[in-house]
PDB file of N, CA and C in Angstrom:
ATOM      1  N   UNK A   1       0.841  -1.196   0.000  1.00  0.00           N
ATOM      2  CA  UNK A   1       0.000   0.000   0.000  1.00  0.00           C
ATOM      3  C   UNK A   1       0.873   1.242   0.000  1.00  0.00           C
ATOM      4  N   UNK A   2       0.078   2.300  -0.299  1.00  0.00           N
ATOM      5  CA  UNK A   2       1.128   3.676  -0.825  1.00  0.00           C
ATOM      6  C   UNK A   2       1.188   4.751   0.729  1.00  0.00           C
ATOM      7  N   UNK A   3       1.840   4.804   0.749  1.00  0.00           N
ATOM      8  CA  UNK A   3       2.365   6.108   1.930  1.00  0.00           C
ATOM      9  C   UNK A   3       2.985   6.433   2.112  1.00  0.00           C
ATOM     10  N   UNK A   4       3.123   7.671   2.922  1.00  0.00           N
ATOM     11  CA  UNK A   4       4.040   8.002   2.758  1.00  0.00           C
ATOM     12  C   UNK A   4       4.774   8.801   4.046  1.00  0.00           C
ATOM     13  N   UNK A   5       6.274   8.935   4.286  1.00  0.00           N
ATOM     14  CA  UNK A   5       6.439   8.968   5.813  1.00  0.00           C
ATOM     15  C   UNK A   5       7.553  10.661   5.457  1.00  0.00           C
ATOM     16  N   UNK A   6       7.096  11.093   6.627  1.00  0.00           N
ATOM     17  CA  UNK A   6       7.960  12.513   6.823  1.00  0.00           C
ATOM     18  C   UNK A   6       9.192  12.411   7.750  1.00  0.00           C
ATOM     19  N   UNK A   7       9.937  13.499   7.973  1.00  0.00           N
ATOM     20  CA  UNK A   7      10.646  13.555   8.844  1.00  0.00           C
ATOM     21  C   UNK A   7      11.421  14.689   8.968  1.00  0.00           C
ATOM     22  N   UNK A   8      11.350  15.693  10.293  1.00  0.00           N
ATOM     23  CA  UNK A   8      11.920  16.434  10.252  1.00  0.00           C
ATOM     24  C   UNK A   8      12.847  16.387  11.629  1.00  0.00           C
ATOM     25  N   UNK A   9      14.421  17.109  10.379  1.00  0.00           N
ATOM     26  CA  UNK A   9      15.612  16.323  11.547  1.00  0.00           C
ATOM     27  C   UNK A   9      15.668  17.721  11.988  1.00  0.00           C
ATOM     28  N   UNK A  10      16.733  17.791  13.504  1.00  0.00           N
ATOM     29  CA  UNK A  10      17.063  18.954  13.675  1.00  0.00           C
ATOM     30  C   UNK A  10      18.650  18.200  13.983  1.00  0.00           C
ATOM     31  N   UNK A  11      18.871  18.954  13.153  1.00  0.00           N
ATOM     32  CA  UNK A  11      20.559  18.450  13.371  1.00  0.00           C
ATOM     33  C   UNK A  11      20.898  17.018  12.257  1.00  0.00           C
ATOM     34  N   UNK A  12      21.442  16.357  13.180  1.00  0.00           N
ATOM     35  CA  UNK A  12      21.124  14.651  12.542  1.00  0.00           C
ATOM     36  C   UNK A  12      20.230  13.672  13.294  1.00  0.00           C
ATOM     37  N   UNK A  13      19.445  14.173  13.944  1.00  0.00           N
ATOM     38  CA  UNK A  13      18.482  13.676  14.748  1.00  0.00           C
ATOM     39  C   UNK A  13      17.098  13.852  14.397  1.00  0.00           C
ATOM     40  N   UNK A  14      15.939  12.973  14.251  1.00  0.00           N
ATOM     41  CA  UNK A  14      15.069  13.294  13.879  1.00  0.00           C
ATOM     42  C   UNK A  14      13.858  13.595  15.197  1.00  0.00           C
ATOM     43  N   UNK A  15      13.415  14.860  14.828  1.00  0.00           N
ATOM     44  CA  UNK A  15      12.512  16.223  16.311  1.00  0.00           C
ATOM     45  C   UNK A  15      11.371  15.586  15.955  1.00  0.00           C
ATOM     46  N   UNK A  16      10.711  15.347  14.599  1.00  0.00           N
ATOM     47  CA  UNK A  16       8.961  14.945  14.342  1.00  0.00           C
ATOM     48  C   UNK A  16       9.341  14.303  13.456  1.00  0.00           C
ATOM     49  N   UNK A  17       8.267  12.722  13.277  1.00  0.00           N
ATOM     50  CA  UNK A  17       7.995  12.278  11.844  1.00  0.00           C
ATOM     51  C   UNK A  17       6.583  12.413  12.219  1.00  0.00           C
ATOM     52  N   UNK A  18       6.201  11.834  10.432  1.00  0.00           N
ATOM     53  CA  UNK A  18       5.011  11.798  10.354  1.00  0.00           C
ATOM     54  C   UNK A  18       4.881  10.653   9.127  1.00  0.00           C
ATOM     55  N   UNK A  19       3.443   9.840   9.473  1.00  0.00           N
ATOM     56  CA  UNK A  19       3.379   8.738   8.663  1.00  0.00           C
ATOM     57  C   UNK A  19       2.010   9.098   7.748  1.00  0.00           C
ATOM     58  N   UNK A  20       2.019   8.846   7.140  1.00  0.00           N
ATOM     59  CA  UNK A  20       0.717   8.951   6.120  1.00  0.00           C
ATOM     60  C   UNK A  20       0.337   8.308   5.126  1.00  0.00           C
ATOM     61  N   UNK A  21      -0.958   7.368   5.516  1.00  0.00           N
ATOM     62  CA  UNK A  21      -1.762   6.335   4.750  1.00  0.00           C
ATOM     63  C   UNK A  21      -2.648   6.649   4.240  1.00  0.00           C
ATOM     64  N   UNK A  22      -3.156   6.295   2.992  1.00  0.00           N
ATOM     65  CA  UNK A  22      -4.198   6.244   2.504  1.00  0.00           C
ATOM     66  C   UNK A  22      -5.841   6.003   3.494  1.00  0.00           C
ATOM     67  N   UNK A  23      -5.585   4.503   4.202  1.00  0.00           N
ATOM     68  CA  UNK A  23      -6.573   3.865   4.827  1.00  0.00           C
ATOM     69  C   UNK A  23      -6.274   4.195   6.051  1.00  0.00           C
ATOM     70  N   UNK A  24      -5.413   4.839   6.569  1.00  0.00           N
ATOM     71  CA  UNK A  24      -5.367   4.846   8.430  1.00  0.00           C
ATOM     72  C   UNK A  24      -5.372   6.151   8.674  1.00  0.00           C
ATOM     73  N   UNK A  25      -5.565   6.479   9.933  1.00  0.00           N
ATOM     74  CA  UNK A  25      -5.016   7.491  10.467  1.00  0.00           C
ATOM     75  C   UNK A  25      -4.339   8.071  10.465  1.00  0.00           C
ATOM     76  N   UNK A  26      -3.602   9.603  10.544  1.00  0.00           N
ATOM     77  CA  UNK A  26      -2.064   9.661  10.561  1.00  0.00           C
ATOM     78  C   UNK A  26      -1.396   9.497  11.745  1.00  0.00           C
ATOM     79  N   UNK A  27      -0.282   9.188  11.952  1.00  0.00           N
ATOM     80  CA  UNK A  27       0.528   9.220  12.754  1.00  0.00           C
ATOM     81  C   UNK A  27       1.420  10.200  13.231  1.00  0.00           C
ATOM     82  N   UNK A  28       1.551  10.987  14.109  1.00  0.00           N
ATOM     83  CA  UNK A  28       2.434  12.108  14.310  1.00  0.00           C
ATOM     84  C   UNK A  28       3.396  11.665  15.498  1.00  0.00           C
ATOM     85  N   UNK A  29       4.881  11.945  15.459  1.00  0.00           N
ATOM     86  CA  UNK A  29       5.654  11.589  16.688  1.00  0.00           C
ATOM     87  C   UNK A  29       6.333  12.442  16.583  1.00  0.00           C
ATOM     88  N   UNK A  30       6.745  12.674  18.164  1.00  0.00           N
ATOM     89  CA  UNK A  30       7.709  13.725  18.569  1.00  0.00           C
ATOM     90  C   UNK A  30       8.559  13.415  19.320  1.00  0.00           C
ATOM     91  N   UNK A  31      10.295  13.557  19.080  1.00  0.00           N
ATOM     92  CA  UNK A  31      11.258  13.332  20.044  1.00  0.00           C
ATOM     93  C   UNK A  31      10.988  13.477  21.353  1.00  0.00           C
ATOM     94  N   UNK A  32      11.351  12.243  22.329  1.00  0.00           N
ATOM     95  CA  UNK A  32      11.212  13.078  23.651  1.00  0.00           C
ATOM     96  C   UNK A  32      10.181  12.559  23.973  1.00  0.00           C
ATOM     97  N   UNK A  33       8.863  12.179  23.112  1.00  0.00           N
ATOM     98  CA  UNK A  33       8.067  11.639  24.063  1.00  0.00           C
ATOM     99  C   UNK A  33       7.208  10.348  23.281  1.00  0.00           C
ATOM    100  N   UNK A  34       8.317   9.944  21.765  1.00  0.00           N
ATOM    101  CA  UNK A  34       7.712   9.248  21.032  1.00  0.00           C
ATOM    102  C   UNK A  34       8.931   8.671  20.713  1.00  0.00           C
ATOM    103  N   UNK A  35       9.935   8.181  21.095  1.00  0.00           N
ATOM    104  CA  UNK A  35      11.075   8.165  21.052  1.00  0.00           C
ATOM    105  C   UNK A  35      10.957   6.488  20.865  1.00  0.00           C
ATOM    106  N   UNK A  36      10.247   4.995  20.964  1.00  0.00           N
ATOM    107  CA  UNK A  36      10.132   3.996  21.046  1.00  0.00           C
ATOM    108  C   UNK A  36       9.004   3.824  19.501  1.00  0.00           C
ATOM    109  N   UNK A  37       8.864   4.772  19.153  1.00  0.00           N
ATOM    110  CA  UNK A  37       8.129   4.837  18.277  1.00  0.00           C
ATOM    111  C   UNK A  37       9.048   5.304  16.599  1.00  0.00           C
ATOM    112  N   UNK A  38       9.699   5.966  16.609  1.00  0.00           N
ATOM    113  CA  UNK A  38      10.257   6.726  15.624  1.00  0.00           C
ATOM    114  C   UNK A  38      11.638   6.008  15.414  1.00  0.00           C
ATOM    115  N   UNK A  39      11.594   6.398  13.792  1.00  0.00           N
ATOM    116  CA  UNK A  39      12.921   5.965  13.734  1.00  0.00           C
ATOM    117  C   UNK A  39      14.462   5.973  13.852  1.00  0.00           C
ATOM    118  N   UNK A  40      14.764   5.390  14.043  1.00  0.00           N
ATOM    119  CA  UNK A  40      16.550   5.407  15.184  1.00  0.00           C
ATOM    120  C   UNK A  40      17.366   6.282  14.684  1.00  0.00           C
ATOM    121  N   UNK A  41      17.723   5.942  13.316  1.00  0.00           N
ATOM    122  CA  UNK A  41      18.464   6.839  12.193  1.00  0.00           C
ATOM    123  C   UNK A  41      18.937   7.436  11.645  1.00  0.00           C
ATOM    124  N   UNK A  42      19.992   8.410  12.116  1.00  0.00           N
ATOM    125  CA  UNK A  42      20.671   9.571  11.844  1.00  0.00           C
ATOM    126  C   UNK A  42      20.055  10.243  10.536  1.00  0.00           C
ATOM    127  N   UNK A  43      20.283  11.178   9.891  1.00  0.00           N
ATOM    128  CA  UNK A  43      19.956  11.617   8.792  1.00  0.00           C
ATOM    129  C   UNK A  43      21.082  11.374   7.544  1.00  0.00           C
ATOM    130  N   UNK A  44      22.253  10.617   8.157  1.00  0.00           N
ATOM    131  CA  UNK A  44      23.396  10.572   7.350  1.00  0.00           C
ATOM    132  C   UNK A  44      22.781   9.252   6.954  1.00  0.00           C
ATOM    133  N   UNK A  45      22.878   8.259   8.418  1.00  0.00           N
ATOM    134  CA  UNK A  45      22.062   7.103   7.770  1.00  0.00           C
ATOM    135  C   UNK A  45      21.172   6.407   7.026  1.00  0.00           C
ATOM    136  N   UNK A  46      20.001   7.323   7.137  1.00  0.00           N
ATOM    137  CA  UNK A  46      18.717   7.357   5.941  1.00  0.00           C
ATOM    138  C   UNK A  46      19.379   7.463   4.849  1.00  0.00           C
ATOM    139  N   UNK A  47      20.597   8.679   4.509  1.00  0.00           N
ATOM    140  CA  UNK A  47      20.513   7.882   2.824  1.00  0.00           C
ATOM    141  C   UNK A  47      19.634   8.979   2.278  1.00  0.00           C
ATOM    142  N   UNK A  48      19.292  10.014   2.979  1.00  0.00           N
ATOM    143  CA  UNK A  48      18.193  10.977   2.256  1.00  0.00           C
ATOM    144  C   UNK A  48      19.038  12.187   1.740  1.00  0.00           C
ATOM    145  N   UNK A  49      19.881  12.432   2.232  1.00  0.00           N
ATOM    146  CA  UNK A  49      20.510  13.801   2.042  1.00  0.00           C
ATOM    147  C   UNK A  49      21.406  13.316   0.875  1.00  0.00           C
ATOM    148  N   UNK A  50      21.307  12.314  -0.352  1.00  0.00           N
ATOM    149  CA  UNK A  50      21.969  11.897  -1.466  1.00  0.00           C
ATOM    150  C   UNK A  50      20.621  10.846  -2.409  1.00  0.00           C
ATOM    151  N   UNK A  51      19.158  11.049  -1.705  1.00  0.00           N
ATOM    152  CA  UNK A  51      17.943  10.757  -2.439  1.00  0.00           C
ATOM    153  C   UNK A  51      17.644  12.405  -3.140  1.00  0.00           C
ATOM    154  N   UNK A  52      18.090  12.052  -4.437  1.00  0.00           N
ATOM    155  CA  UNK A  52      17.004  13.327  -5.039  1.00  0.00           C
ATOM    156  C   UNK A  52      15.829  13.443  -4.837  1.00  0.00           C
ATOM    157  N   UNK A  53      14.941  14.501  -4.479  1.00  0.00           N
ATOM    158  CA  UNK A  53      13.898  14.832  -4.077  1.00  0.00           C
ATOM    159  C   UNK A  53      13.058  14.473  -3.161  1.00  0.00           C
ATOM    160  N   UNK A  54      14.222  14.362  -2.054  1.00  0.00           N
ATOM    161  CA  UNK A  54      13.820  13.610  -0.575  1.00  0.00           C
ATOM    162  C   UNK A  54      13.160  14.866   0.496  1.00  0.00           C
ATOM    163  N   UNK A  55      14.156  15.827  -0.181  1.00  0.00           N
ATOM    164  CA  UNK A  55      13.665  17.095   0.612  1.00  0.00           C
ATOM    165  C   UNK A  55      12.558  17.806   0.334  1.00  0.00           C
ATOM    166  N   UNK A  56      12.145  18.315   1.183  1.00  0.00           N
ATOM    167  CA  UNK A  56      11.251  19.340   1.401  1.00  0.00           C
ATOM    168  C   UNK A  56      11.321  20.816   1.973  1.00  0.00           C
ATOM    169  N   UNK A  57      10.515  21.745   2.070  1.00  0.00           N
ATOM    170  CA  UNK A  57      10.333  22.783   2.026  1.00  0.00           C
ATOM    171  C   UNK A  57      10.206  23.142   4.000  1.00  0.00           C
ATOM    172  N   UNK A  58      10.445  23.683   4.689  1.00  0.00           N
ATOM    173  CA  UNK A  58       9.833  23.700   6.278  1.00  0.00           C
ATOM    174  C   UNK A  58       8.247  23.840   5.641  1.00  0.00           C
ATOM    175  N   UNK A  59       8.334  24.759   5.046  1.00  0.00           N
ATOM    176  CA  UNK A  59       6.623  25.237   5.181  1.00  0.00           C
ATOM    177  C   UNK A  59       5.451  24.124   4.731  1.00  0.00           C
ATOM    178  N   UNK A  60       6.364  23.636   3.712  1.00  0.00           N
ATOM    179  CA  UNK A  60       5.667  22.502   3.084  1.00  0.00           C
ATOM    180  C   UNK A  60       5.269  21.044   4.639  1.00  0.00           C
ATOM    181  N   UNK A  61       6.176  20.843   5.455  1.00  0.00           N
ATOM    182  CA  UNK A  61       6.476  20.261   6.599  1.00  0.00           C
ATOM    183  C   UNK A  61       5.331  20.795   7.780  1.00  0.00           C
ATOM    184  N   UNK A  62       5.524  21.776   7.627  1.00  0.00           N
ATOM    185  CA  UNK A  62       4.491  22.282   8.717  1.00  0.00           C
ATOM    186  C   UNK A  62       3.077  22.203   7.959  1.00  0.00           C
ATOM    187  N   UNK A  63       2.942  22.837   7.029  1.00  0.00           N
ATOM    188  CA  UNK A  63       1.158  22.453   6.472  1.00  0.00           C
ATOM    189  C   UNK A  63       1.081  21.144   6.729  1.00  0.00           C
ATOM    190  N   UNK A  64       1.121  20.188   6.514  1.00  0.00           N
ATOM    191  CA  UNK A  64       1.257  18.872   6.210  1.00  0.00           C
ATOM    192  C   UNK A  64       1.135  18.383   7.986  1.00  0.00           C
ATOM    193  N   UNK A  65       2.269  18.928   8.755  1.00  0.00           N
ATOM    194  CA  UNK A  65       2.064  18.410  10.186  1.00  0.00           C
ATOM    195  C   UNK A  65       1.000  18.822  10.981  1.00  0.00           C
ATOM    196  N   UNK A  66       0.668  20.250  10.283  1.00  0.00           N
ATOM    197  CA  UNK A  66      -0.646  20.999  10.823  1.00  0.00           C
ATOM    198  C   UNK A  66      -1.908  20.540  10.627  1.00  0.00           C
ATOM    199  N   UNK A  67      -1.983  20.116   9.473  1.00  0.00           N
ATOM    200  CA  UNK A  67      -3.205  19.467   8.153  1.00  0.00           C
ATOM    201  C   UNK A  67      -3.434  18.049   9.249  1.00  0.00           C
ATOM    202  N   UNK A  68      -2.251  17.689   9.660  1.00  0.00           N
ATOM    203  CA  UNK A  68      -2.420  15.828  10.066  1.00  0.00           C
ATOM    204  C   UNK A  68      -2.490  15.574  11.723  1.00  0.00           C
ATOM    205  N   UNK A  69      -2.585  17.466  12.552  1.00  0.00           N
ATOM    206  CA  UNK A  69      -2.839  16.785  14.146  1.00  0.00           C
ATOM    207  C   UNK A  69      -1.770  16.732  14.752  1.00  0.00           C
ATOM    208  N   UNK A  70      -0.792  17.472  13.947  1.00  0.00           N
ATOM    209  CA  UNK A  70       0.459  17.331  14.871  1.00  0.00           C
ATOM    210  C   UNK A  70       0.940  18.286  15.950  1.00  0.00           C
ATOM    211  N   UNK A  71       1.190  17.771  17.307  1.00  0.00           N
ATOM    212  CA  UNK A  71       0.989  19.358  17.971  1.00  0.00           C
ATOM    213  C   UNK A  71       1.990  20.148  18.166  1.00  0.00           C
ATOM    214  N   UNK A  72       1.790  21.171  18.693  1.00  0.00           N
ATOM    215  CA  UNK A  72       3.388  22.015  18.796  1.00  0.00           C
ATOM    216  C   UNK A  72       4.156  21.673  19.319  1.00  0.00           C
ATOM    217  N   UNK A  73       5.321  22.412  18.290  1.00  0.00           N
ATOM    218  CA  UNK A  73       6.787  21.781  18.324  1.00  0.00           C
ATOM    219  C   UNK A  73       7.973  22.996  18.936  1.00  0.00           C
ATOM    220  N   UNK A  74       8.864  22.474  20.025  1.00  0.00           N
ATOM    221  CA  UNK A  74       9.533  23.418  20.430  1.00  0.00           C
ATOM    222  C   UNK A  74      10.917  22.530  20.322  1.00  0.00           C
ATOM    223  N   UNK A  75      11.718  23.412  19.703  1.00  0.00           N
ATOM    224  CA  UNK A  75      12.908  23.106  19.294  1.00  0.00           C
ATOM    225  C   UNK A  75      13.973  23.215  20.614  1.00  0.00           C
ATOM    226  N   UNK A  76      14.740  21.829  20.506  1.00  0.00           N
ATOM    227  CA  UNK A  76      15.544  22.144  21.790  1.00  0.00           C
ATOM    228  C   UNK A  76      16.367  22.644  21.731  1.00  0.00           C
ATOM    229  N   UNK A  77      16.871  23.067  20.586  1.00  0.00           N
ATOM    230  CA  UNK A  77      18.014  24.127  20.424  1.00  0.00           C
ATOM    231  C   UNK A  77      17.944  25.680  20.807  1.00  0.00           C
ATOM    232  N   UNK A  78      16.357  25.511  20.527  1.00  0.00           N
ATOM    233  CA  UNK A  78      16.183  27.382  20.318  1.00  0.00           C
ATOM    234  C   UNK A  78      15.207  27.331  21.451  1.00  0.00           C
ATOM    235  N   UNK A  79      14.452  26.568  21.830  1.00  0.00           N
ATOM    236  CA  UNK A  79      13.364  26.904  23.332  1.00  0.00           C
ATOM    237  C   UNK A  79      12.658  27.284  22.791  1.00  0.00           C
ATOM    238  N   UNK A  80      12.044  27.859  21.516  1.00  0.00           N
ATOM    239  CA  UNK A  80      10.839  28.511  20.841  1.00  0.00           C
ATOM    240  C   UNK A  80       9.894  27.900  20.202  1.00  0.00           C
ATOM    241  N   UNK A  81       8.845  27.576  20.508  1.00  0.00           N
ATOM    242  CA  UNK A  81       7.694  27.257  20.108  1.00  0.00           C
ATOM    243  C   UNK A  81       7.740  27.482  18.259  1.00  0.00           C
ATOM    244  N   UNK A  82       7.407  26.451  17.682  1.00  0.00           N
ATOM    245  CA  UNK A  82       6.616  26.475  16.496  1.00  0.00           C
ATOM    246  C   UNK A  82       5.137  26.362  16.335  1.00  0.00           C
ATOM    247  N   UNK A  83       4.650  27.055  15.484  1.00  0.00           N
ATOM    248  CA  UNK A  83       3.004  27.220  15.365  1.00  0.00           C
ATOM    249  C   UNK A  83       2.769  26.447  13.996  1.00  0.00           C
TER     250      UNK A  83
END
């Protein structure tokens, strides 16, 4: 079946994914308190940062996390709330 999974790293660590099915629910996880849930993976490791058109846009990231229930995100680098 087709879906499709997000991920936004901060650093080489991944802060939120997000899963998205056709037939299910979405899934939203957040470092820190979804951490048994998400994947292990560095961002070197994924293999994404040498997949053409793996990336995305933040804004594109946030509609999409916003659109799917995902709740706010505060970066541990910066202490600041994302909306």
């Amino acid at each position: 079946k087709k879906g499709w999974w997000y991920a936004h790293f901060d650093g080489q660590w991944i802060a939120r994914q997000m899963e998205l099915h056709p037939t299910k629910d979405p899934v939203t996880l957040v470092a820190g308190t979804d951490d048994m849930d998400m994947c292990e993976l560095s961002l070197e490791e994924t293999g994404l940062t040498r997949k053409r058109g793996a990336e995305i846009l933040e804004r594109e990231f946030e509609m999409e996390w916003k659109k799917n229930g995902g709740p706010k995100y505060v970066s541990a680098k910066k202490g600041s709330k994302k909306k």
